[in-house]
Protein backbone atom coordinates (compact mmCIF):
# COMPACT_ATOMS: atom_id res chain seq x y z
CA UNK A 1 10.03 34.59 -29.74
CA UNK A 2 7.22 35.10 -26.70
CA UNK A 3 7.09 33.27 -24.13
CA UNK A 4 3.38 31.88 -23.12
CA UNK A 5 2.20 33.31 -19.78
CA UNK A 6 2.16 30.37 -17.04
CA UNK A 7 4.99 28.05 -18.52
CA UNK A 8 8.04 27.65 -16.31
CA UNK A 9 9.95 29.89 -18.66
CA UNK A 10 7.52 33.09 -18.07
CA UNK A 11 7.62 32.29 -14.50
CA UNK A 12 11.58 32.22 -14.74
CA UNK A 13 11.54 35.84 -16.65
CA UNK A 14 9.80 36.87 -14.05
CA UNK A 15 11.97 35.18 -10.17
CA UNK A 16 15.15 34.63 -11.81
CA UNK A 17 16.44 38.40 -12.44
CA UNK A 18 14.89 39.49 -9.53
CA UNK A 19 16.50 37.00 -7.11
CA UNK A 20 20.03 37.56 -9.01
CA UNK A 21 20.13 41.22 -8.39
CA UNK A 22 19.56 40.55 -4.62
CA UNK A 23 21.98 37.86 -4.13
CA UNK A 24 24.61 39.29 -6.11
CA UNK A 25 24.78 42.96 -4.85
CA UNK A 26 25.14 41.18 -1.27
CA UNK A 27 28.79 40.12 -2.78
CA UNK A 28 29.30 43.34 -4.51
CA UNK A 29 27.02 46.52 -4.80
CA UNK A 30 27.96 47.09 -8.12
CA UNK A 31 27.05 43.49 -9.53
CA UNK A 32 24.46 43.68 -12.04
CA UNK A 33 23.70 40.42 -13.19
CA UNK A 34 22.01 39.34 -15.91
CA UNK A 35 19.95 36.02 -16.38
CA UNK A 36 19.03 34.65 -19.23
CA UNK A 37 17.05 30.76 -19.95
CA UNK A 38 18.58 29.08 -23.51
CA UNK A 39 15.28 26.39 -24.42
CA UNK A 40 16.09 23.83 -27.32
CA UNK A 41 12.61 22.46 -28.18
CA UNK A 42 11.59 19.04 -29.06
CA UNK A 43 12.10 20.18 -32.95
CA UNK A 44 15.25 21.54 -31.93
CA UNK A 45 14.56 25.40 -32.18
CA UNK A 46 16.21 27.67 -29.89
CA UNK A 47 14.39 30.15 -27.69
CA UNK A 48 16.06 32.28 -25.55
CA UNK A 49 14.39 34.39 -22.59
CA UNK A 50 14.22 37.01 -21.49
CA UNK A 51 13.86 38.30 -25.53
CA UNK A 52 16.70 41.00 -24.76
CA UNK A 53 19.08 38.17 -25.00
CA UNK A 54 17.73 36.88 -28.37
CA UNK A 55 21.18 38.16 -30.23
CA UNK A 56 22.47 34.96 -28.54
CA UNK A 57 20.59 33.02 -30.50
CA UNK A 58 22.30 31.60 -33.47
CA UNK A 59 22.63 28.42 -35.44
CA UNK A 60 26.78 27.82 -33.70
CA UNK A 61 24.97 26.79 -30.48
CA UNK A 62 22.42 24.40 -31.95
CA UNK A 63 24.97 21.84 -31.54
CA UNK A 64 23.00 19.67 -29.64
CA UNK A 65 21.64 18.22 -32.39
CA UNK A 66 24.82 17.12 -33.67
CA UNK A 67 25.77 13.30 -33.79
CA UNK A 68 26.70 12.32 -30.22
CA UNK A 69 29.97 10.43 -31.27
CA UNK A 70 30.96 8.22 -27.87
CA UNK A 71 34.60 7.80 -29.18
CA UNK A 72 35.21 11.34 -29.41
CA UNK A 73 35.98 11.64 -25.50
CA UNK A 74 39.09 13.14 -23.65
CA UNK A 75 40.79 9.49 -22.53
CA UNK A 76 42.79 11.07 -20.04
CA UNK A 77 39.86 12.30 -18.59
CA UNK A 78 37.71 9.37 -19.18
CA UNK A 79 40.30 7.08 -17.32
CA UNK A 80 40.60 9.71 -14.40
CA UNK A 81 37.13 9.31 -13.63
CA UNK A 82 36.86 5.40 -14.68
CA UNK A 83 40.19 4.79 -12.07
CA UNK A 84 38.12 6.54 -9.00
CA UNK A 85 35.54 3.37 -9.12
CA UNK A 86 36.27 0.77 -6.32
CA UNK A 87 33.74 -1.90 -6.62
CA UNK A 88 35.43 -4.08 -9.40
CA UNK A 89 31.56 -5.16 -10.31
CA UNK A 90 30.75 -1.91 -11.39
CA UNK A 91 33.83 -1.38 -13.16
CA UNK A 92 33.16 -4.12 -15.49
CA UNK A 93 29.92 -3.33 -16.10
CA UNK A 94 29.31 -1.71 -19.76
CA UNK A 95 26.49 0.56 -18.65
CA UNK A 96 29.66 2.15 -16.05
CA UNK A 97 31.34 2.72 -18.63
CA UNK A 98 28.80 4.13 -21.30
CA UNK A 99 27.08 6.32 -18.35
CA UNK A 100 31.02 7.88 -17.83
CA UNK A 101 31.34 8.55 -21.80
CA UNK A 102 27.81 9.78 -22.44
CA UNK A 103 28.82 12.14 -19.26
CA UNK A 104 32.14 13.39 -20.85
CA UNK A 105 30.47 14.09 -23.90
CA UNK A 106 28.15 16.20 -22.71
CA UNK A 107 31.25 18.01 -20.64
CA UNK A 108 32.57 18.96 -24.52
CA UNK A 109 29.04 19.94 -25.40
CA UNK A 110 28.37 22.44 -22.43
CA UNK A 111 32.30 23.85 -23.08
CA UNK A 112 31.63 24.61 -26.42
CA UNK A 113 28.12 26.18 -25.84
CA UNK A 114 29.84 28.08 -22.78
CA UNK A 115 32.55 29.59 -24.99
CA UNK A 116 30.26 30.52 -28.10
CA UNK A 117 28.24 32.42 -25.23
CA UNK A 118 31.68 34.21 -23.49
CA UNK A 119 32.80 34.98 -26.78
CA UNK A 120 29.77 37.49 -27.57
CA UNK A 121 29.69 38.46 -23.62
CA UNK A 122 33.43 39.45 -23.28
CA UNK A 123 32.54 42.08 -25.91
CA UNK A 124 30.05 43.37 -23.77
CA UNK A 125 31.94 43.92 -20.79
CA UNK A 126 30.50 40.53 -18.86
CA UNK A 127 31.39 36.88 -18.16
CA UNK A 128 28.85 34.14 -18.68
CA UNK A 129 28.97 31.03 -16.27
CA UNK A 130 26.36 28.52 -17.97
CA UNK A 131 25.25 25.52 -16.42
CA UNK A 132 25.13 22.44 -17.15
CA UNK A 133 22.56 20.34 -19.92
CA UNK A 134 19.25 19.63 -18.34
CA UNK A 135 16.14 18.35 -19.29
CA UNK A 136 12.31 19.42 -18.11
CA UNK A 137 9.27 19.47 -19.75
CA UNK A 138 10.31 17.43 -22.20
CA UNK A 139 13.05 20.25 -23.58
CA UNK A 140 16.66 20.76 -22.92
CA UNK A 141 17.49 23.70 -21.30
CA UNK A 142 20.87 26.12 -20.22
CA UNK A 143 20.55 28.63 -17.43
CA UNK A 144 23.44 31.98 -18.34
CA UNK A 145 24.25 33.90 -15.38
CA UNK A 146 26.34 36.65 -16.68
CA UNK A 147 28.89 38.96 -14.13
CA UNK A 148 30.47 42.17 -15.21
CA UNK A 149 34.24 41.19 -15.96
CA UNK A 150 36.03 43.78 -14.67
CA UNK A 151 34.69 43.31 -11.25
CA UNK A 152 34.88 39.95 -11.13
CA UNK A 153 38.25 40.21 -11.93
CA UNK A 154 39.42 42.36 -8.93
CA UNK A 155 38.79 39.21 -6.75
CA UNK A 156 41.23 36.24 -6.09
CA UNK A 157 40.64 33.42 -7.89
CA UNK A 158 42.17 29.25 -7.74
CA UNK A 159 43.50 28.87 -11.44
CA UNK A 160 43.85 24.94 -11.77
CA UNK A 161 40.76 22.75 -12.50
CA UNK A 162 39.71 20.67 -9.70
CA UNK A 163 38.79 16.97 -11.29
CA UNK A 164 37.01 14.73 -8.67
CA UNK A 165 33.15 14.61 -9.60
CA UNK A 166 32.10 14.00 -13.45
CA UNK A 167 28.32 14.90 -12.03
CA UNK A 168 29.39 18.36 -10.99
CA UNK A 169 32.33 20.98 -11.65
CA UNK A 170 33.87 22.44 -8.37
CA UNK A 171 34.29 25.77 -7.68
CA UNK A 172 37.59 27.64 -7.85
CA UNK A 173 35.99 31.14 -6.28
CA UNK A 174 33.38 32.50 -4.16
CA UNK A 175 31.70 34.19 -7.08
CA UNK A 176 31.49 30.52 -9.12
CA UNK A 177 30.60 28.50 -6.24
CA UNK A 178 27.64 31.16 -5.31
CA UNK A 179 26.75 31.00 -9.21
CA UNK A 180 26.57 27.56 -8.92
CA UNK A 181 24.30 27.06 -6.09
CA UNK A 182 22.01 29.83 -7.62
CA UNK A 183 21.47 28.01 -10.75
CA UNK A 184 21.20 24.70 -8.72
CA UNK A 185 18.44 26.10 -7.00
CA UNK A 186 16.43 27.38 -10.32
CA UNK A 187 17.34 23.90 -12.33
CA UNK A 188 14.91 22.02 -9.66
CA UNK A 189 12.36 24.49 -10.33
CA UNK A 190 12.09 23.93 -13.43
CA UNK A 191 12.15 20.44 -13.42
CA UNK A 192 8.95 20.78 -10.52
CA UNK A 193 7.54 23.48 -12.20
CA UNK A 194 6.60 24.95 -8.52
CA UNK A 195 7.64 28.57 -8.63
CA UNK A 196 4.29 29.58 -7.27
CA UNK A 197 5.40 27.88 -4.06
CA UNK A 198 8.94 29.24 -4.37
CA UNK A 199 8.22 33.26 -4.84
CA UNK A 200 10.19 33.49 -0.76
CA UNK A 201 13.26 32.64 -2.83
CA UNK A 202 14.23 36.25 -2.64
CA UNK A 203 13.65 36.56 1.14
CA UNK A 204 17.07 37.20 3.07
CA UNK A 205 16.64 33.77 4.70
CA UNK A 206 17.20 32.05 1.56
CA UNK A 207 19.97 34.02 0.11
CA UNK A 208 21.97 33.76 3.21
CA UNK A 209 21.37 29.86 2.55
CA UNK A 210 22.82 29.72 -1.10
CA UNK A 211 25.47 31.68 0.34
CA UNK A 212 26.23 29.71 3.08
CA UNK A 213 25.72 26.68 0.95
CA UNK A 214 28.18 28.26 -1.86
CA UNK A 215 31.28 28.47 1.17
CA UNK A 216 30.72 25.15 2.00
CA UNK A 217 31.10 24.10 -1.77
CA UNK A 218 34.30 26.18 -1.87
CA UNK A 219 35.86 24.75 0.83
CA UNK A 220 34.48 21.63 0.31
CA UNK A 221 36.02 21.72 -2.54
CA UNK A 222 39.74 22.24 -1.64
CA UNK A 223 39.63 19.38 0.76
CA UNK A 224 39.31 17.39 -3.06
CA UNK A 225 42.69 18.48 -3.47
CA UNK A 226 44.68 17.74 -0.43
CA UNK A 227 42.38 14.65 0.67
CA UNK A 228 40.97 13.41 -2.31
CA UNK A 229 37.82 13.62 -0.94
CA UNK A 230 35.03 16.12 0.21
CA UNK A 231 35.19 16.95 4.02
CA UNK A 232 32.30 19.56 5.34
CA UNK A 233 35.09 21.59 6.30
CA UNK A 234 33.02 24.99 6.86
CA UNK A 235 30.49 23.78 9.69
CA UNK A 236 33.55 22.36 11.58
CA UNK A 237 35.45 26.06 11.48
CA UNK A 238 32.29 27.41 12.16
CA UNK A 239 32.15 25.25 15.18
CA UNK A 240 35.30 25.85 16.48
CA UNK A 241 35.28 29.89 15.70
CA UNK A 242 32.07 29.80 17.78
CA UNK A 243 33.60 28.19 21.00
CA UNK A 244 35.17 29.99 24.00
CA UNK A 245 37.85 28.88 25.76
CA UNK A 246 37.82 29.93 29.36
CA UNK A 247 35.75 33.01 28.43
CA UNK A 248 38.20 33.79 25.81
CA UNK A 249 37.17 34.26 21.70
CA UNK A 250 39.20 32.19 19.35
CA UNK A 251 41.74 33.62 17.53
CA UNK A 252 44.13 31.50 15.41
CA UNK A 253 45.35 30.34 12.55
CA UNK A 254 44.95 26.58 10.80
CA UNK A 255 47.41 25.31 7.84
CA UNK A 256 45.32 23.21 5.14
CA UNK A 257 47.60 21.22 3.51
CA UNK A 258 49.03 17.30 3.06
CA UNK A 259 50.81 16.88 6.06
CA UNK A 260 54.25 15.92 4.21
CA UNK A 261 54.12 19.14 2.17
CA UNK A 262 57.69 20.05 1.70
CA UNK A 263 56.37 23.78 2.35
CA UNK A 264 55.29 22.70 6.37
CA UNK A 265 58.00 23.46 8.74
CA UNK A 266 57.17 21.40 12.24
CA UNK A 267 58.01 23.18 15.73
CA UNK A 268 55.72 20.44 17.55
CA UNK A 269 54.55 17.04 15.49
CA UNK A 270 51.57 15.09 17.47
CA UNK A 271 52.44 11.30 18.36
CA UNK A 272 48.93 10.66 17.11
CA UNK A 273 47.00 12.72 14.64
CA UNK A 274 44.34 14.43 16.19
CA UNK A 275 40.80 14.52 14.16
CA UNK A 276 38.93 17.71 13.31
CA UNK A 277 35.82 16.22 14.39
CA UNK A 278 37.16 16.36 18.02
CA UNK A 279 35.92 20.19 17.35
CA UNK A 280 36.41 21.14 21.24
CA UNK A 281 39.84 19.58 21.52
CA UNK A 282 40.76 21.70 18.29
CA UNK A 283 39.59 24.77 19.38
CA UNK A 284 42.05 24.37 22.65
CA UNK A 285 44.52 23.98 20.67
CA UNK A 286 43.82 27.23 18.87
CA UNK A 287 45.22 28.57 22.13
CA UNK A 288 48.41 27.46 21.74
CA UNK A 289 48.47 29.18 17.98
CA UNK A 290 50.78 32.43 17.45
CA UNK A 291 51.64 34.62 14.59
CA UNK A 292 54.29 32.42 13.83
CA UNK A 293 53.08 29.16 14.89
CA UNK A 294 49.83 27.24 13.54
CA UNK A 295 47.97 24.37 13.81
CA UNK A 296 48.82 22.16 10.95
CA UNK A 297 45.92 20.20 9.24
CA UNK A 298 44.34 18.17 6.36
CA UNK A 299 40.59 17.80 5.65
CA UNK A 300 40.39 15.39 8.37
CA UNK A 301 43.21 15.43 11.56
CA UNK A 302 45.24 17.75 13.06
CA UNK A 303 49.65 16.51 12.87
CA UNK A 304 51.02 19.27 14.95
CA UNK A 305 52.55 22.91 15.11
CA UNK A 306 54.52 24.76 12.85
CA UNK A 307 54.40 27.28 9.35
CA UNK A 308 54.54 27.20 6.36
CA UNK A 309 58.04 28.41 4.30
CA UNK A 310 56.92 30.47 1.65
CA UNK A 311 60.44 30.71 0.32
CA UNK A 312 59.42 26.79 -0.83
CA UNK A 313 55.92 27.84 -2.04
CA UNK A 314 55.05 30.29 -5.10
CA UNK A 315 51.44 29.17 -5.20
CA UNK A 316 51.33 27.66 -8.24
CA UNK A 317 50.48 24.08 -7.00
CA UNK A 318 47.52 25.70 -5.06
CA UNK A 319 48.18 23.25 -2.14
CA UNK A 320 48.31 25.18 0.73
CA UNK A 321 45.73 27.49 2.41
CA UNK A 322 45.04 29.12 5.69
CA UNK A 323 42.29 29.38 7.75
CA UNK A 324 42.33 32.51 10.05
CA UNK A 325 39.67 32.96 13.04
CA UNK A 326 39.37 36.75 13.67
CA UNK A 327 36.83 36.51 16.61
CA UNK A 328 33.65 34.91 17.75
CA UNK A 329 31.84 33.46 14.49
CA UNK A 330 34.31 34.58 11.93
CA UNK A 331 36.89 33.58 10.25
CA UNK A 332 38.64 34.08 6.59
CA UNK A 333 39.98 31.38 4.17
CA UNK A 334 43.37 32.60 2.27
CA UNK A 335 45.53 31.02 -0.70
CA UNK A 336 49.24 32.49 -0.72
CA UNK A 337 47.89 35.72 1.01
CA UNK A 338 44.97 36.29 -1.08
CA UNK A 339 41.69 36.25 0.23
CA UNK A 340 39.05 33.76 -1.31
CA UNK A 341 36.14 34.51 1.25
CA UNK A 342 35.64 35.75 4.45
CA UNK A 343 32.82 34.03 6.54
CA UNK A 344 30.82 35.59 9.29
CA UNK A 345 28.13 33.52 11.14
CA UNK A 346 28.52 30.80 8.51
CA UNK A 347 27.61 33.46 5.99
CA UNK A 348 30.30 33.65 3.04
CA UNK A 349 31.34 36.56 1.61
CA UNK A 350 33.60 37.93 -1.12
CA UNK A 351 37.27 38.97 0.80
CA UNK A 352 37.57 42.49 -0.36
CA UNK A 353 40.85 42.42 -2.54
CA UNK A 354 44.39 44.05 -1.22
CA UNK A 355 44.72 45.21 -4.83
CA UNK A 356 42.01 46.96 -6.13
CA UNK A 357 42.21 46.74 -9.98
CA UNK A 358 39.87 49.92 -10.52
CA UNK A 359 41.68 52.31 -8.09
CA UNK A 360 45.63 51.18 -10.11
CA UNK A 361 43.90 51.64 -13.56
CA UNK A 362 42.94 55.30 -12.62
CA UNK A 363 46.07 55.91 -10.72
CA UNK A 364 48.44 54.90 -14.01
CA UNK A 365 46.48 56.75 -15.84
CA UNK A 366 47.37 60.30 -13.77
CA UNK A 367 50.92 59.64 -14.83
CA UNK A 368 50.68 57.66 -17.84
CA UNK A 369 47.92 58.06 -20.24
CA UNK A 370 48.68 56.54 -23.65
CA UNK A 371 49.08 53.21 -22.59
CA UNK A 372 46.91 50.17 -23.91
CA UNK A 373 44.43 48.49 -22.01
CA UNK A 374 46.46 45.48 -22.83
CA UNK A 375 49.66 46.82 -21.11
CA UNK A 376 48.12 47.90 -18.28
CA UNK A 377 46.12 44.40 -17.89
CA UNK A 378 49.80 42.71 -17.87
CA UNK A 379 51.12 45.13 -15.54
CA UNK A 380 48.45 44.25 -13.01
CA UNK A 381 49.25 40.76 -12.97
CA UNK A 382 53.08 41.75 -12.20
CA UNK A 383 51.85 43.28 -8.94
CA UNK A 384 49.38 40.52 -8.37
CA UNK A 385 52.56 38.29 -8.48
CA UNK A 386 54.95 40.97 -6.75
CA UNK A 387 52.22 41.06 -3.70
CA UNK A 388 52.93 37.53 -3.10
CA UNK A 389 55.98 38.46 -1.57
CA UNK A 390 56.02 38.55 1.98
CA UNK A 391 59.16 40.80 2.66
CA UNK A 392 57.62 43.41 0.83
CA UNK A 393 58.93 44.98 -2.48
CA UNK A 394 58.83 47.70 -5.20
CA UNK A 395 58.25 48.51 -8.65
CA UNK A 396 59.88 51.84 -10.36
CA UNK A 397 57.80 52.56 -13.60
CA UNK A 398 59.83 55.50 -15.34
CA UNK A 399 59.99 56.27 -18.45
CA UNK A 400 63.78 56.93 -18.17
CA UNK A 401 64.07 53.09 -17.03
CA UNK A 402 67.39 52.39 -19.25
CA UNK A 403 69.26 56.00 -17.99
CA UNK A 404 67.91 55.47 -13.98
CA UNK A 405 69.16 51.77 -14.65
CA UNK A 406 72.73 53.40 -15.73
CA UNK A 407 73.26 55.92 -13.17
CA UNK A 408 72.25 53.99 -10.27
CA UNK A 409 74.28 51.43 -11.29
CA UNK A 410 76.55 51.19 -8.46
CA UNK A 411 73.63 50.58 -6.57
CA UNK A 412 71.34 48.24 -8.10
CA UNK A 413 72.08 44.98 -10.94
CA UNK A 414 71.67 46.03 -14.27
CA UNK A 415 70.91 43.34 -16.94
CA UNK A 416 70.34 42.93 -20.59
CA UNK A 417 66.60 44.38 -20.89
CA UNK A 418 64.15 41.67 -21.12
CA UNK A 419 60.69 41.84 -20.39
CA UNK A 420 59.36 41.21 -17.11
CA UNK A 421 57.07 37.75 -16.96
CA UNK A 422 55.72 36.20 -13.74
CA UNK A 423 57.93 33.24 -14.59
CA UNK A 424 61.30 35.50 -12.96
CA UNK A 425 59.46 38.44 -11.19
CA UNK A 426 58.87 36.10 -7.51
CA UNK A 427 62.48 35.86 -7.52
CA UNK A 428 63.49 39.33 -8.73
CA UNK A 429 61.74 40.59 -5.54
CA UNK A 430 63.30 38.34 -2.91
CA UNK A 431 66.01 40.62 -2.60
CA UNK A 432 66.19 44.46 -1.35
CA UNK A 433 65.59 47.31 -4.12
CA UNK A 434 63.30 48.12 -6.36
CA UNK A 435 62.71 46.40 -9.93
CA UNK A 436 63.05 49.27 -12.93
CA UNK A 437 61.35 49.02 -15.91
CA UNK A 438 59.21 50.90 -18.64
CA UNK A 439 56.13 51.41 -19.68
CA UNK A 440 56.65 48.94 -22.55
CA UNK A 441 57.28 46.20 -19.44
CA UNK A 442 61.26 45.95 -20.10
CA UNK A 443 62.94 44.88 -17.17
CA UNK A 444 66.58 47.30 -16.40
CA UNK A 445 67.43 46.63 -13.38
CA UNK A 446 66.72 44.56 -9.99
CA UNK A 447 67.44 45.20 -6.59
CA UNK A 448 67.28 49.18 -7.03
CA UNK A 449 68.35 51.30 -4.10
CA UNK A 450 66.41 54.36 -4.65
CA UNK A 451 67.89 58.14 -3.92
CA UNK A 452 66.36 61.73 -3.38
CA UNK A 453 66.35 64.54 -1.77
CA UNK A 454 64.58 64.45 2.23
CA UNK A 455 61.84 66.87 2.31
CA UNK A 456 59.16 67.30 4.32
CA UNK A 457 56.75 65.67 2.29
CA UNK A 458 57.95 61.95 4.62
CA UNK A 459 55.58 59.87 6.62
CA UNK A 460 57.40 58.92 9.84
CA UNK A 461 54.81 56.68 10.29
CA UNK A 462 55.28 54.32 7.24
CA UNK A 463 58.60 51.99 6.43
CA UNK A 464 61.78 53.50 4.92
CA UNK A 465 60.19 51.58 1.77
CA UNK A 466 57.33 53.78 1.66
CA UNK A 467 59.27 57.06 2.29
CA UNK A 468 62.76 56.11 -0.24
CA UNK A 469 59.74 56.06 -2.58
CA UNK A 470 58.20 59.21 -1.59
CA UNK A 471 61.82 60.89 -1.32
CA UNK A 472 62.52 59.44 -5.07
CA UNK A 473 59.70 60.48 -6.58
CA UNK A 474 60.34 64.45 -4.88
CA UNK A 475 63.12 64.70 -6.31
CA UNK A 476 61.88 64.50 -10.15
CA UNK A 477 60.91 65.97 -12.87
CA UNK A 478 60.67 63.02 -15.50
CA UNK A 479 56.90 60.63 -15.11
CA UNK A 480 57.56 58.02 -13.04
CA UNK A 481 55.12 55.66 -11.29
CA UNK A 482 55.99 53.57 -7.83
CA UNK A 483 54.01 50.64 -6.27
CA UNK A 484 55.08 50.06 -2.84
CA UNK A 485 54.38 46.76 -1.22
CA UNK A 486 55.09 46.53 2.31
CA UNK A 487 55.44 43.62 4.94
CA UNK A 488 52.02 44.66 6.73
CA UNK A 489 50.06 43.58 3.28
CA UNK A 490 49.63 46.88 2.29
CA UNK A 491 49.96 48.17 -1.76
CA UNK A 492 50.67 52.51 -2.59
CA UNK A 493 50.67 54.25 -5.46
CA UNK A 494 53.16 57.00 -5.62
CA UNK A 495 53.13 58.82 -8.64
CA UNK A 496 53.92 62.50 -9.91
């Protein structure tokens, strides 16, 4: 269906692509976006522009015109949301109540719209992030930014939902937050209808400002879960990475966390907390910070000096981050040592990922190349989980697993094979050795203490991790595969 020259939906053809491709190959050069406008008219046809995107178009998203049934709501959700109201006057007040409904419906409506979308997408190799229900011009409209999946998927993400506005979903990554603030930004043009006085929106300028706008969001958004409320968390850091202290740069590192996480170990507790406002009295404390001492903090004060014990934390309760300033005007925010954005004169950006999901699939595939997709997508999130672990570990993929399992085992626990889930593998890697399984993910034997033959072939630079690998995989014959995480954060690949 065309699109009439002039309307706000010709002039979004025209800016929105344009202005995605530019913001998003900032994050990554390889990011090609696609942007697409989803119009329900006021007879409730669906138009979708640009007309490349038509195949979208089908009768399972014209659900908007579906009864709007109030009773059909989430309670639990309803009575999160109704609970966070103070003023008893406006709790009592039907219109509250009906404005907090009519809002959760909608929720259901954008979920299922958002799904029938990702479930052509997916196919295509891309993931769609739609916003939310809006009205201009007297039509309803979507916005669909759409992200290639595999790339997206290379960079650490929060998993658990973040419930604190019903007006707006928080982000859980860099790449949604930024999404989010893009489409914010093309939602009031519509509604103005003033893109004629908005064609600068693809000057640098104003991408660095959704971008600087989209790490503020983020971290914005994990205050939510330790405070319960939203702190502007990313002009204070910027504040205090910018300040010198006696001519010297800051370098440091800041817990996030509720100060009575069991995971906090206190050296030093503060007789009164101190606030993060106080930015210059934070940022001499940042002297005092080491490697293995850090200035513990909420959203809002400072409570002393410690670390966190990662022995008590797997990362599942996404509770605890770090802030780490690397030098004048930047500074990185981490969750369980991933990277969720690295920030660099208040500019986010993505944190380029430890574990590059391209670089293992080709690397597998030089030893092993008749495994699934599938397989291969479940044996990246074992390392994703195995990298967690601070001490370092490793992973022997052979497909002799069950006779290496038997003839190292006077070396090494041997157990009933099972197949390895993230549920054991933290705690399976605790201990010394390496973890043996097969290609088919069974689990032989933890705790592995690899042999070989020295050669020449060893790096006296690297661990004895890195080279009992290197000596192992010398000395055979048979396909095996090795990943090789060490206590510096680094991942190899070692492979015949």
């Amino acid at each position: 269906m065309s699109i009439a020259n002039n309307t706000p939906e010709y002039h979004f053809t025209i800016f929105a692509p344009n202005s995605a491709n530019k913001l998003f190959q900032l994050l990554d050069e390889r990011l090609m976006p696609r942007v697409f406008l989803i119009i329900f008219d006021k007879i409730g046809k669906i138009k979708i522009t640009p007309p490349q995107y038509e195949h979208y178009c089908s009768k399972e998203i014209d659900i908007l015109s579906e009864t709007l049934n109030l009773n059909n709501i989430n309670e639990e959700e309803f009575n999160f949301y109704y609970n966070k109201i103070n003023d008893s006057k406006e709790k009592n007040d039907p219109n509250t109540i009906l404005f907090l409904k009519s809002q959760l419906l909608f929720k259901q409506k954008e979920k299922q719209i958002s799904d029938y979308i990702n479930s052509i997408s997916i196919n295509e190799g891309y993931f769609s992030f739609c916003s939310k229900i809006f009205f201009a011009e007297n039509q309803i409209y979507i916005i669909v930014v759409q992200l290639q999946t595999l790339i997206i998927n290379e960079y650490y993400s929060l998993t658990k939902d973040i419930l604190y506005s019903i007006i707006s979903d928080l982000p859980k990554s860099l790449f949604q937050s930024v999404v989010n603030h893009y489409i914010n930004k093309f939602i009031l043009l519509l509604k103005n209808n003033d893109f004629i006085n908005n064609v600068d929106l693809i000057r640098s300028e104003n991408i660095h400002e959704i971008l600087h706008l989209a790490g503020s969001s983020l971290i914005g958004s994990i205050s939510c879960t330790i405070n319960n409320a939203f702190f502007d968390l990313f002009e204070k850091i910027n504040e205090i990475s910018s300040l010198k202290y006696e001519k010297i740069v800051c370098n440091g590192k800041l817990i996030l966390s509720q100060p009575t996480n069991k995971s906090i170990i206190y050296e030093i507790t503060f007789k009164d907390p101190i606030p993060l406002d106080n930015i210059r009295r934070i940022r001499k404390l940042m002297e005092i910070t080491s490697e293995k001492l850090h200035l513990i903090c909420d959203a809002q004060n400072s409570y002393g000096l410690g670390y966190v014990n990662y022995n008590n934390y797997t990362g599942e309760d996404e509770n605890v981050f770090e802030i780490i300033i690397t030098g004048f005007n930047h500074w990185s925010l981490i969750h369980n040592n991933n990277g969720l954005m690295d920030v660099e004169n208040g500019i986010a950006r993505l944190s380029k990922p430890k574990i590059n999901k391209i670089t293992f699939y080709n690397e597998y595939n030089k030893t092993f190349n008749n495994i699934s997709s599938s397989k291969i997508d479940e044996l990246f999130e074992i390392i994703k989980i195995a990298f967690e672990q601070k001490k370092g570990t490793m992973i022997l993929i052979t497909e002799n697993a069950e006779e290496e399992s038997i003839r190292l085992k006077n070396q090494c626990i041997n157990v009933t094979p099972f197949k390895i889930n993230n549920k054991y593998l933290f705690e399976m890697t605790k201990i010394d050795g390496a973890i043996i399984i097969n290609n088919a993910l069974q689990c032989y034997a933890f705790g592995a203490i690899l042999d070989g033959v020295a050669s020449s072939h060893g790096d006296s630079s690297r661990g004895a991790r890195y080279n009992s690998a290197l000596t192992y995989k010398n000395s055979k014959t048979n396909k095996c595969f090795l990943i090789v995480i060490s206590e510096d954060n680094t991942i190899d690949f070692i492979h015949n």
